[in-house]
C-alpha atoms as a PDB file:
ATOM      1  CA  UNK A   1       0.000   0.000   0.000  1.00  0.00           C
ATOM      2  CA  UNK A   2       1.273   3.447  -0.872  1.00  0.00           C
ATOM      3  CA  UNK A   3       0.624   6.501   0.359  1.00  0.00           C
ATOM      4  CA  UNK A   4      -0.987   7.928  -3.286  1.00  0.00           C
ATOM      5  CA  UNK A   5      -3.433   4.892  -3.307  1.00  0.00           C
ATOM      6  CA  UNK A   6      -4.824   5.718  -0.196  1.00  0.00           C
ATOM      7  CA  UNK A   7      -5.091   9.357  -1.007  1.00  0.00           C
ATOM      8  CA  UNK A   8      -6.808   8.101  -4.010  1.00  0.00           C
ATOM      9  CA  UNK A   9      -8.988   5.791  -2.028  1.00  0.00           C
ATOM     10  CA  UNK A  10      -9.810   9.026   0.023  1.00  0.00           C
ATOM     11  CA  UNK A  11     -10.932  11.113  -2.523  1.00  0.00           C
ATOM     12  CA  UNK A  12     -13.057   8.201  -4.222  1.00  0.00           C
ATOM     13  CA  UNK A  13     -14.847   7.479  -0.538  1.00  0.00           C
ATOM     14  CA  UNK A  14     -15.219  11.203  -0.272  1.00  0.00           C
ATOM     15  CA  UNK A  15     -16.598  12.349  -3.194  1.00  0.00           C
ATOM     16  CA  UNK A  16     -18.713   9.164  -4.025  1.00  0.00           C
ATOM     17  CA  UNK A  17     -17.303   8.901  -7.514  1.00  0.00           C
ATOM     18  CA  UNK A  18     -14.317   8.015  -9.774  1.00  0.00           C
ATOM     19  CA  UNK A  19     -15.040  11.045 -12.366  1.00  0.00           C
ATOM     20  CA  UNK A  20     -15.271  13.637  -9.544  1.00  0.00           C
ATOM     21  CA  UNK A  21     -12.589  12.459  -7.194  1.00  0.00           C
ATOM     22  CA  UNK A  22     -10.229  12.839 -10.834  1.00  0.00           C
ATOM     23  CA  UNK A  23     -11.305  15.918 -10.565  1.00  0.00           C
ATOM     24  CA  UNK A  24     -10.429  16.660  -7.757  1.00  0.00           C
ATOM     25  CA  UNK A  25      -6.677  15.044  -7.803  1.00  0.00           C
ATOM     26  CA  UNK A  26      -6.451  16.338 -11.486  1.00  0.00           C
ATOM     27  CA  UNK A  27      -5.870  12.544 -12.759  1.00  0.00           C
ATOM     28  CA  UNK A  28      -7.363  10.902 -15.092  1.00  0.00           C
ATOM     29  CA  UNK A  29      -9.739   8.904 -14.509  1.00  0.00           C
ATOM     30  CA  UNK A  30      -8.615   5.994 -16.198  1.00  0.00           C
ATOM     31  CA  UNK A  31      -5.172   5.741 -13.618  1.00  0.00           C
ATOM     32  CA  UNK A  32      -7.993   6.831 -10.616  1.00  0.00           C
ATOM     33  CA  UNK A  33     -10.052   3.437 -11.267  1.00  0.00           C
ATOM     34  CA  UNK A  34      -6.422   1.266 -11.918  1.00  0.00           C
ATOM     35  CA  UNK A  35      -4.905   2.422  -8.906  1.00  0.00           C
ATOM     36  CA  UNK A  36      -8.312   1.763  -7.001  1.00  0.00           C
ATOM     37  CA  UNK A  37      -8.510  -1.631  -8.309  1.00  0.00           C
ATOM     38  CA  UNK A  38      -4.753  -2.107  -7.892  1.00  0.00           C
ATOM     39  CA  UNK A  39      -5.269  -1.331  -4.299  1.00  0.00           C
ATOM     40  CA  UNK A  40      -8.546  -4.062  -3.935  1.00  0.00           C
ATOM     41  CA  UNK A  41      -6.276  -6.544  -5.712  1.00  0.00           C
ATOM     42  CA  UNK A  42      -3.401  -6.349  -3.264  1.00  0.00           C
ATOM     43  CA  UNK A  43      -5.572  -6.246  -0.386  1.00  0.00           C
ATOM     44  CA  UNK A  44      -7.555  -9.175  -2.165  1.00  0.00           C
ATOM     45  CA  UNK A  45     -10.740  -7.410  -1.098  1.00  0.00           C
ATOM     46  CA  UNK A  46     -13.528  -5.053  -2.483  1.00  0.00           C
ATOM     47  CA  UNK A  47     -13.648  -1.844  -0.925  1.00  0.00           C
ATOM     48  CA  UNK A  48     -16.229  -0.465  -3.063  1.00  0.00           C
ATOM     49  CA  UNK A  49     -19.829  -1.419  -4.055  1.00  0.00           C
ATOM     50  CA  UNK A  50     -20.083   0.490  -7.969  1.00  0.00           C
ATOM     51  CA  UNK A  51     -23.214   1.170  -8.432  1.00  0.00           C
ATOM     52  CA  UNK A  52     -24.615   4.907  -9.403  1.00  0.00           C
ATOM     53  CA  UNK A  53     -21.241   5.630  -7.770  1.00  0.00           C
ATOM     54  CA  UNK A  54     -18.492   4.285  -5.675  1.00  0.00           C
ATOM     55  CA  UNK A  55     -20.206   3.425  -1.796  1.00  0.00           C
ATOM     56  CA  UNK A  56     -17.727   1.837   0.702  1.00  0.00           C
ATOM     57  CA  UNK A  57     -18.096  -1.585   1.439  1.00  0.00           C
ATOM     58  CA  UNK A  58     -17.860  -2.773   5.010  1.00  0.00           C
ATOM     59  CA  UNK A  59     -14.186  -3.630   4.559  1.00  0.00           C
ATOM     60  CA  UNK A  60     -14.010  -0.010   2.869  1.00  0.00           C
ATOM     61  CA  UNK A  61     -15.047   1.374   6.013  1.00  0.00           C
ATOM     62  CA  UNK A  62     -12.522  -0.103   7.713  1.00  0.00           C
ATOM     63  CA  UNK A  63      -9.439   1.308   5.553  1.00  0.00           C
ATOM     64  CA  UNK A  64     -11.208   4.246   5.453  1.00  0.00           C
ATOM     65  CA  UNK A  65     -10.473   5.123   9.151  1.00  0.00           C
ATOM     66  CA  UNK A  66      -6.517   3.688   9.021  1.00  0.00           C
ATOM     67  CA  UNK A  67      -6.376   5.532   5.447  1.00  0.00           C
ATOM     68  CA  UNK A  68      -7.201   8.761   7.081  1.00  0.00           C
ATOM     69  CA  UNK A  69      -4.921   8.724  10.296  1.00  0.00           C
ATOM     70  CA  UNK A  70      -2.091   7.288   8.210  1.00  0.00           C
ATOM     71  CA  UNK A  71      -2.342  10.404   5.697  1.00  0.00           C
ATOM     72  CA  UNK A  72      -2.886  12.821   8.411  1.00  0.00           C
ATOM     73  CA  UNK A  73       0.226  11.897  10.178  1.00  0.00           C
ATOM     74  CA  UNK A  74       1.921  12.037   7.020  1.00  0.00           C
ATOM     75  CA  UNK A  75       0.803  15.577   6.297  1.00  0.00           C
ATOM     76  CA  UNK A  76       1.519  16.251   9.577  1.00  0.00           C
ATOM     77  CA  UNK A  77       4.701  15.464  10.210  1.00  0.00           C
ATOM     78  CA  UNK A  78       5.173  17.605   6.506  1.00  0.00           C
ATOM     79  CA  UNK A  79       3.781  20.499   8.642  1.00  0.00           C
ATOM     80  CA  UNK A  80       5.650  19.645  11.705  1.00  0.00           C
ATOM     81  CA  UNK A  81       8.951  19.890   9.750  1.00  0.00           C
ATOM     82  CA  UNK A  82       8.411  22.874   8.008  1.00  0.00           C
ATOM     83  CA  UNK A  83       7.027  24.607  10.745  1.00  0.00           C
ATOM     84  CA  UNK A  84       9.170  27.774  11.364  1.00  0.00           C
ATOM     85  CA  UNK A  85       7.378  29.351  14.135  1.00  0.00           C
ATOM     86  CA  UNK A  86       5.688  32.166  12.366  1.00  0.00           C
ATOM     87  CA  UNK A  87       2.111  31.578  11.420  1.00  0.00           C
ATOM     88  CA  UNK A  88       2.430  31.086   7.280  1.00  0.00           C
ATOM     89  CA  UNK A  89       0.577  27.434   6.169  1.00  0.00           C
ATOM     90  CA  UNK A  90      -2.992  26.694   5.825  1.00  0.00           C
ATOM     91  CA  UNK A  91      -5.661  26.932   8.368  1.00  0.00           C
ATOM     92  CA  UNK A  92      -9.104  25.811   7.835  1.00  0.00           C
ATOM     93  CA  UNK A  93     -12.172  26.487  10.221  1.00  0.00           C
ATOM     94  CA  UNK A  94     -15.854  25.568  10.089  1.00  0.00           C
ATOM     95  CA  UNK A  95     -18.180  27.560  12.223  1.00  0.00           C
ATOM     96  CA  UNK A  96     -22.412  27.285  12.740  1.00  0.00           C
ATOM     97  CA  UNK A  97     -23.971  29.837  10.417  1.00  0.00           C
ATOM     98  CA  UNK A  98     -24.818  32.064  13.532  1.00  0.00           C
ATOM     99  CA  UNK A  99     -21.283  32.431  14.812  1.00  0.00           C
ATOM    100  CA  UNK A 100     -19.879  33.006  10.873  1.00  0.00           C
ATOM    101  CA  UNK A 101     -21.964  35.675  10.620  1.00  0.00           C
ATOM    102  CA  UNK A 102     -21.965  37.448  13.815  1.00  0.00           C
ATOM    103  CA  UNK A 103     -18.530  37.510  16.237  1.00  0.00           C
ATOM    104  CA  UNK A 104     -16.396  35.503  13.732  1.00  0.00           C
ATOM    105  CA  UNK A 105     -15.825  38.056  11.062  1.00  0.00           C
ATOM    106  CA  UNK A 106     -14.439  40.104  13.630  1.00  0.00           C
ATOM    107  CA  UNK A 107     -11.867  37.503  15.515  1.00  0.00           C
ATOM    108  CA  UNK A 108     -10.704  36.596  11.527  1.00  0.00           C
ATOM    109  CA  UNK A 109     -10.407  40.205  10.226  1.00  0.00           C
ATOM    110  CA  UNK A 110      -8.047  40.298  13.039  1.00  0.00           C
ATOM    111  CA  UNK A 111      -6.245  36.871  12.422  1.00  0.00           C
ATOM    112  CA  UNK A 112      -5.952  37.887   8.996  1.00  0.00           C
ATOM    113  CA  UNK A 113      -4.250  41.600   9.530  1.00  0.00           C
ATOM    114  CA  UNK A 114      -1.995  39.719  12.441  1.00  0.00           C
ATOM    115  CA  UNK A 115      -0.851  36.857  10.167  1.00  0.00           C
ATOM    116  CA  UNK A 116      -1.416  37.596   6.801  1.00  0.00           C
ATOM    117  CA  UNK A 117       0.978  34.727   5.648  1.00  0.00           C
ATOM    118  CA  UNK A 118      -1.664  32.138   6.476  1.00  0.00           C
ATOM    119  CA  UNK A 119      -4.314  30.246   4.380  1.00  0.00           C
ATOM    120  CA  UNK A 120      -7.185  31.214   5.901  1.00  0.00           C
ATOM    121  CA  UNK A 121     -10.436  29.444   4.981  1.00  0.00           C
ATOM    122  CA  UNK A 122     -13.846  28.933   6.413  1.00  0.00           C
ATOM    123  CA  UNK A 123     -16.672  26.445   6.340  1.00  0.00           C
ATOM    124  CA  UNK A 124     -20.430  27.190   7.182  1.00  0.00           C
ATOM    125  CA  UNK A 125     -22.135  23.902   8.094  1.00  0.00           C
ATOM    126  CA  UNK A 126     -24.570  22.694  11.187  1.00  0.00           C
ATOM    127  CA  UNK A 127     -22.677  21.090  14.361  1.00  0.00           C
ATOM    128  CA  UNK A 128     -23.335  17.656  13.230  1.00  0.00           C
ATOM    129  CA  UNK A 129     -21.629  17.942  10.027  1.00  0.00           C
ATOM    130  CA  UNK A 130     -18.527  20.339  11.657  1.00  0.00           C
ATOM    131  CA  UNK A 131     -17.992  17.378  14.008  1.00  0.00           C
ATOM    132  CA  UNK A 132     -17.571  14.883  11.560  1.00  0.00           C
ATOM    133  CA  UNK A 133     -15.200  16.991   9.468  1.00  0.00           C
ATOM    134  CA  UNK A 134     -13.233  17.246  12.513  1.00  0.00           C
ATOM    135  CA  UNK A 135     -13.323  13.477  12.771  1.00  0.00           C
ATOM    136  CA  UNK A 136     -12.137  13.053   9.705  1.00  0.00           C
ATOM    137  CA  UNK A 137      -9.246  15.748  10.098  1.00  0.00           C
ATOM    138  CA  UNK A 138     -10.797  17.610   7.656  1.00  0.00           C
ATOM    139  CA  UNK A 139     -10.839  20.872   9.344  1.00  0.00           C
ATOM    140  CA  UNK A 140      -8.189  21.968  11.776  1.00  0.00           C
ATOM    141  CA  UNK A 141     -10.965  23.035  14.478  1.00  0.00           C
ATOM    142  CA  UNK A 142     -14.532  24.435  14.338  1.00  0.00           C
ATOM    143  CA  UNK A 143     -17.359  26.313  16.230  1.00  0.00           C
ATOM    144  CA  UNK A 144     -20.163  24.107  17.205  1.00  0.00           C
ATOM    145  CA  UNK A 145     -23.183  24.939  19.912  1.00  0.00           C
ATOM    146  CA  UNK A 146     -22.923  21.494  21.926  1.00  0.00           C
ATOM    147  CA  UNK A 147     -20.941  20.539  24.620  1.00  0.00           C
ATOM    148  CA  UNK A 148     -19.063  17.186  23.052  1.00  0.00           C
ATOM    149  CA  UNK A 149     -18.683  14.197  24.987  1.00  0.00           C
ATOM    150  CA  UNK A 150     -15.989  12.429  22.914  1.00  0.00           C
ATOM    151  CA  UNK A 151     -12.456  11.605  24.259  1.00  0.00           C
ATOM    152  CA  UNK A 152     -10.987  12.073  20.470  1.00  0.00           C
ATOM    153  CA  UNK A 153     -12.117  15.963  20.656  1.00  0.00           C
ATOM    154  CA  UNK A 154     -10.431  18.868  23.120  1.00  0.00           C
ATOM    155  CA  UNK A 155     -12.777  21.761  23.132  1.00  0.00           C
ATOM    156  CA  UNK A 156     -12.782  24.922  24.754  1.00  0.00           C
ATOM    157  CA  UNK A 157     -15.905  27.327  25.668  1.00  0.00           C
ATOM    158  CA  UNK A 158     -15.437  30.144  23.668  1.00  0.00           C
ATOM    159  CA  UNK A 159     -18.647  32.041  24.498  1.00  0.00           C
ATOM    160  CA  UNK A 160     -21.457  32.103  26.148  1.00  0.00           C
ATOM    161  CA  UNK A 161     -24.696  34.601  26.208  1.00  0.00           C
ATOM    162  CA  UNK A 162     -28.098  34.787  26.279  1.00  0.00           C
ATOM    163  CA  UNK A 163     -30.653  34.031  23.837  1.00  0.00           C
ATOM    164  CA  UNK A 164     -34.131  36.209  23.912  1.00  0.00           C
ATOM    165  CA  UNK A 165     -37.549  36.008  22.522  1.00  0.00           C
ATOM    166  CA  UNK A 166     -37.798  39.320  19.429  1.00  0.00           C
ATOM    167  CA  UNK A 167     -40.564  40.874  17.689  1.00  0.00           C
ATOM    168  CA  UNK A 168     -41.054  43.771  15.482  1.00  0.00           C
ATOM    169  CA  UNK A 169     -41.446  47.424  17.630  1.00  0.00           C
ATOM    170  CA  UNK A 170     -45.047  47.128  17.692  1.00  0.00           C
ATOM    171  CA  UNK A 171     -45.078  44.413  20.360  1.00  0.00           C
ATOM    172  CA  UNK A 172     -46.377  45.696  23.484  1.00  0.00           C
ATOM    173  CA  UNK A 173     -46.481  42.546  25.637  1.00  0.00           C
ATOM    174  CA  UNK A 174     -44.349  38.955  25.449  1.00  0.00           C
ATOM    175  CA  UNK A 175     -48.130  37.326  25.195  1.00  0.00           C
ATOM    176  CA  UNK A 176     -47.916  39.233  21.995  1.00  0.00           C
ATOM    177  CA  UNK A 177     -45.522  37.177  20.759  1.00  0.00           C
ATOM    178  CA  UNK A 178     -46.079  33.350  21.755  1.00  0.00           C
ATOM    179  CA  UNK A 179     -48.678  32.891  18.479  1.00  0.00           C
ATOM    180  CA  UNK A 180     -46.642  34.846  15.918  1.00  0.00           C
ATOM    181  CA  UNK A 181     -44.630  32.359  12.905  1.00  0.00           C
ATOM    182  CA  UNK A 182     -41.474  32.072  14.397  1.00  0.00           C
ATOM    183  CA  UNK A 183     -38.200  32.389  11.834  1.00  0.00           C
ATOM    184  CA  UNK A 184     -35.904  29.802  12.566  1.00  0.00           C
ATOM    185  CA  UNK A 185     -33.105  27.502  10.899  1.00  0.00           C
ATOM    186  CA  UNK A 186     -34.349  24.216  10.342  1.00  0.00           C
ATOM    187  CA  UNK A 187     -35.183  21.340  12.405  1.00  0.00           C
ATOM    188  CA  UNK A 188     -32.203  20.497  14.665  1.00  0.00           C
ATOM    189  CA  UNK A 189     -30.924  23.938  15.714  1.00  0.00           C
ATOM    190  CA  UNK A 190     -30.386  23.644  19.477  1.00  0.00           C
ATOM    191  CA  UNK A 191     -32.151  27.387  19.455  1.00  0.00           C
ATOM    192  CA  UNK A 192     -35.098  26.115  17.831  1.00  0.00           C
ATOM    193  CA  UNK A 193     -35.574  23.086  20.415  1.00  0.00           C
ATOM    194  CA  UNK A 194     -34.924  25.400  23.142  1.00  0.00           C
ATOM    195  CA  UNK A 195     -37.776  27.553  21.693  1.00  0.00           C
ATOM    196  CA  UNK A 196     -39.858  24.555  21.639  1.00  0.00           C
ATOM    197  CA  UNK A 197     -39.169  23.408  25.237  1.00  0.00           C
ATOM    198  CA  UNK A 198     -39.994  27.155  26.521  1.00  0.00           C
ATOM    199  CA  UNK A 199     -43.122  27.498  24.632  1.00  0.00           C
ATOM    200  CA  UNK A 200     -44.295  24.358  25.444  1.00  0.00           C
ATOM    201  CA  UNK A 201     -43.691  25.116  29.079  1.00  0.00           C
ATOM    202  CA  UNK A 202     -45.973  28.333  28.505  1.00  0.00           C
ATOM    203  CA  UNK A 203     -48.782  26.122  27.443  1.00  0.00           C
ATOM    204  CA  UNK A 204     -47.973  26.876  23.575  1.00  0.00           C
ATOM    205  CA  UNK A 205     -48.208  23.225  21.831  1.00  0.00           C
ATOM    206  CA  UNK A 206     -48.258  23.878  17.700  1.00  0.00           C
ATOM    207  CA  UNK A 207     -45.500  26.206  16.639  1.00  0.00           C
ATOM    208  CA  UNK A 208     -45.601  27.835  13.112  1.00  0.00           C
ATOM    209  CA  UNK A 209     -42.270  28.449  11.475  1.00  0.00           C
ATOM    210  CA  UNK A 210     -41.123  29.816   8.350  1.00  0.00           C
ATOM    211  CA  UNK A 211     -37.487  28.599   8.254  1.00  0.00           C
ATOM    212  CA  UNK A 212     -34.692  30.587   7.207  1.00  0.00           C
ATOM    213  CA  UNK A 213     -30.551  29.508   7.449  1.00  0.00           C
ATOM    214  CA  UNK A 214     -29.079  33.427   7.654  1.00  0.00           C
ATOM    215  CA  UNK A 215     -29.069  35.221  11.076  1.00  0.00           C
ATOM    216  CA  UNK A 216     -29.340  38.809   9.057  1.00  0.00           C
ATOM    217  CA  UNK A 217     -32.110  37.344   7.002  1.00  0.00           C
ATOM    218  CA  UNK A 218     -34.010  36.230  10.170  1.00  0.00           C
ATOM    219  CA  UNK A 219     -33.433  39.504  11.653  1.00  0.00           C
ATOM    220  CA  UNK A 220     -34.703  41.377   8.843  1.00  0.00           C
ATOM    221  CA  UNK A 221     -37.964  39.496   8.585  1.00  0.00           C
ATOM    222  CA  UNK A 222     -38.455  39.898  12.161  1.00  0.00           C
ATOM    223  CA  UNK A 223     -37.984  44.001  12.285  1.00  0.00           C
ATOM    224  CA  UNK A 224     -40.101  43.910   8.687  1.00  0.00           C
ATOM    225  CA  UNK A 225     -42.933  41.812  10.734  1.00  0.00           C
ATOM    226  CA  UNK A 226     -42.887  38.715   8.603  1.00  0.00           C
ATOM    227  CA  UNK A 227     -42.682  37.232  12.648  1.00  0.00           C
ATOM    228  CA  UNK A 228     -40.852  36.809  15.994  1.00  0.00           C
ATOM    229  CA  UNK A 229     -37.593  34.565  16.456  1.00  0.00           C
ATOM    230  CA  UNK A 230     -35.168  33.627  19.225  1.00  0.00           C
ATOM    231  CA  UNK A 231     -31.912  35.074  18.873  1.00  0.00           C
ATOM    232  CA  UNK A 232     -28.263  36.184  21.194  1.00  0.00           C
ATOM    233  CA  UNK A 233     -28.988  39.223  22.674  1.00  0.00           C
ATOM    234  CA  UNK A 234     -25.441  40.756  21.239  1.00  0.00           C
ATOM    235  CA  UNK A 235     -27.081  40.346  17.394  1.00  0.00           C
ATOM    236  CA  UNK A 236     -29.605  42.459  17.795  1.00  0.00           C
ATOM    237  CA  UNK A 237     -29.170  45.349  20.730  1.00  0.00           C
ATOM    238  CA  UNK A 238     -28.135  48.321  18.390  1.00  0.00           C
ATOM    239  CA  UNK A 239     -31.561  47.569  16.727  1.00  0.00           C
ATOM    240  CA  UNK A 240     -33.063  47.597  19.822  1.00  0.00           C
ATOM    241  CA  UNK A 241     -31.724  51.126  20.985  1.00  0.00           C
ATOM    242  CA  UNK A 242     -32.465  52.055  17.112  1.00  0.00           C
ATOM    243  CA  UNK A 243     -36.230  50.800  17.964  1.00  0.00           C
ATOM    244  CA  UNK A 244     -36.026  48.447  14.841  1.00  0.00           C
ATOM    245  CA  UNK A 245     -37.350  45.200  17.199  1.00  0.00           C
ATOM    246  CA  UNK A 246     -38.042  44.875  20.925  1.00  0.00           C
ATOM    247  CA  UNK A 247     -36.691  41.957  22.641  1.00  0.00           C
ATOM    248  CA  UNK A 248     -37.990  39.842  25.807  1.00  0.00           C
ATOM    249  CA  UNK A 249     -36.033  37.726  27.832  1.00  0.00           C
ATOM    250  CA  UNK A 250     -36.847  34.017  28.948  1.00  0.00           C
ATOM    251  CA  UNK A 251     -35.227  32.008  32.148  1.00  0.00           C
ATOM    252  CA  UNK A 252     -32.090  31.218  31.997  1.00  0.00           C
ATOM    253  CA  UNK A 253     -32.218  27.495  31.551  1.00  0.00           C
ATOM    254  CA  UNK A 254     -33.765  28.171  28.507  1.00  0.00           C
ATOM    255  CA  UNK A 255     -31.936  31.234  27.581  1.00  0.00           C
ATOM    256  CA  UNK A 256     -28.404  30.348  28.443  1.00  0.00           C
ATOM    257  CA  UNK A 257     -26.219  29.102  24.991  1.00  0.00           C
ATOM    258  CA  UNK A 258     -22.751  28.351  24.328  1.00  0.00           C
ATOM    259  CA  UNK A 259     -20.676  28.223  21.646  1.00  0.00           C
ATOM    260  CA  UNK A 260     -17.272  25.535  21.852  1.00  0.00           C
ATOM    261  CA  UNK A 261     -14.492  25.567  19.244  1.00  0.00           C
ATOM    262  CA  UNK A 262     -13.185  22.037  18.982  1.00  0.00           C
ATOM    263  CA  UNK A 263     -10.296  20.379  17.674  1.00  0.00           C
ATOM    264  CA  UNK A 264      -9.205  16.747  16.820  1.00  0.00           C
ATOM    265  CA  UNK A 265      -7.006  15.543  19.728  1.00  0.00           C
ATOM    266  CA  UNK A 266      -4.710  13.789  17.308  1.00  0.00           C
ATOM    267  CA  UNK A 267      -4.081  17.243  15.100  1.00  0.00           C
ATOM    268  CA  UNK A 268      -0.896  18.450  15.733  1.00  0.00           C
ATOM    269  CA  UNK A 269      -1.124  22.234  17.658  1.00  0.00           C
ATOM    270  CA  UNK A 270       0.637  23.779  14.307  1.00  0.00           C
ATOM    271  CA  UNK A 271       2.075  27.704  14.649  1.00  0.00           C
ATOM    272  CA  UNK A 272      -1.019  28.914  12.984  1.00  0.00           C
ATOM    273  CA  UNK A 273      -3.724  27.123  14.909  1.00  0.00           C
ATOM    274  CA  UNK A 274      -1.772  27.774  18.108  1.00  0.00           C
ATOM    275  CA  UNK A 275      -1.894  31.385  17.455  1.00  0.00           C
ATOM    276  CA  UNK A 276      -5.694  31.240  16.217  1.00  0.00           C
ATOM    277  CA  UNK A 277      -6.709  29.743  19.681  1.00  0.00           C
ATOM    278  CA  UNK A 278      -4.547  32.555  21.178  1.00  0.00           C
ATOM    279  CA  UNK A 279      -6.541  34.835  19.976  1.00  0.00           C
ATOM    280  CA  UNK A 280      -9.764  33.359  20.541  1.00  0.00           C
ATOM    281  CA  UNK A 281      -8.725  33.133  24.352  1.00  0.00           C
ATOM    282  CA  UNK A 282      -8.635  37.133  23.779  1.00  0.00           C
ATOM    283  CA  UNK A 283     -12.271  37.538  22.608  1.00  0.00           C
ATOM    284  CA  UNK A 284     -13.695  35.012  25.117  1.00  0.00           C
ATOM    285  CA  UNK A 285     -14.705  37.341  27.815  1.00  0.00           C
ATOM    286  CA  UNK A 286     -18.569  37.729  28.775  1.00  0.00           C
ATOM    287  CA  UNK A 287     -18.808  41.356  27.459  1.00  0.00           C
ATOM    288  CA  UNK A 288     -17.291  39.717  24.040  1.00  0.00           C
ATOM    289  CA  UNK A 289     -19.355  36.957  23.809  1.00  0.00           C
ATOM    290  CA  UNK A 290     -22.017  36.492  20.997  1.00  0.00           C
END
């Protein structure tokens, strides 16, 4: 087994397909397929089921885990050996689409002006799926909103604030809000179960939604009166003072969110993540938080 068959058998597994993980490599896709199949033959073992696509077989899953630590160690210890102390290689991030569009641009404006030698890029997916590109070493951390009980991930709280109940101006009263269509990201949010636990608590059983995946775009519809929404109180006080929305706050055990950045144990703690976390330690104050 060599290294560029299992970076082969990578990009096959990940991308479901022999034309697009060519692509990808910029092969052809005749030596893609020869090397995958000269890979099955020494094995003496299928690792692929072909059919509309390339989907792991049960064996494939197997060499799928080994194939990724043995390529991330070999990256690594690339990184490790050219790592000259300043900040100046690739650093890739996945955040929640709340915290990529709210505190985040800030902390990376600032990354970028302090290091400007390093590849930054970003990744806007749901927990879930930042988690499992952690797993999988393909980012170097992310920011998730659950607490993760997993002995291969460190994590760090990174902020925490409070989430409150928001309407357009014209509501006088928090009753006024309760029976309004609520704009939220889709099923599986932890806000949006949290909404459902406190409403439900208040007697309110059937919630309408009309579900949007932008924080600005929720906001808008909200001061605009499309509907209410449950949001961190730091996205939306200057349109409070403005008098854009009016906000109502909620007990804390339903109010109280967090936001972790997490890492794969195994990653090595390169110059540029090492600094990254740095500066996150800077911004993760209560009167920062978001």
């Amino acid at each position: 087994m060599e290294s560029n068959e299992l970076r082969i058998f990578l990009a096959v597994a990940k991308e479901g397909s022999i034309t697009k993980a060519a692509q990808v490599l910029g092969y052809v896709q005749s030596n893609v397929t020869a090397r995958v199949q000269q890979l099955e033959a020494e094995l003496n073992i299928q690792l692929f089921y072909r059919q509309r696509g390339m989907v792991l077989t049960p064996a494939g899953n197997k060499l799928l885990r080994y194939a990724e630590q043995i390529i991330h160690l070999m990256d690594e210890a690339h990184i490790v050996m050219n790592d000259i102390g300043e900040p100046s290689g690739p650093l890739i991030l996945g955040a929640t689409h709340t915290s990529s569009a709210m505190y985040l641009p800030a902390i990376l404006a600032k990354y970028s002006k302090l290091y400007p030698k390093v590849e930054l890029s970003l990744m806007t997916e749901y927990s879930s799926e930042l988690v499992e590109k952690v797993h999988h070493f393909q980012l170097h951390g992310a920011f998730v909103k659950s607490e993760q009980n997993d002995d291969s991930l460190v994590q760090e709280l990174v902020f925490e604030e409070q989430l409150v109940l928001i309407s357009s101006s014209e509501a006088e009263d928090i009753q006024d809000v309760y029976h309004k269509p609520f704009l939220m990201n889709t099923k599986g949010c932890p806000h949006r179960d949290r909404l459902e636990r406190w409403l439900k608590r208040e007697g309110i059983g059937s919630i309408r939604y009309l579900e949007f995946n932008h924080p600005d775009a929720i906001i808008q519809g909200v001061i605009s009166g499309l509907g209410a929404s449950f949001v961190p109180r730091s996205s939306i006080q200057s349109l409070e003072q403005a008098g854009q929305l009016r906000s109502f706050d909620v007990p804390s055990e339903y109010s109280s969110t967090k936001t972790f950045f997490i890492r794969h144990k195994d990653s090595v703690m390169t110059s540029e993540l090492s600094a990254f976390i740095e500066l996150l330690k800077q911004h993760s104050q209560p009167s920062s938080a978001s």
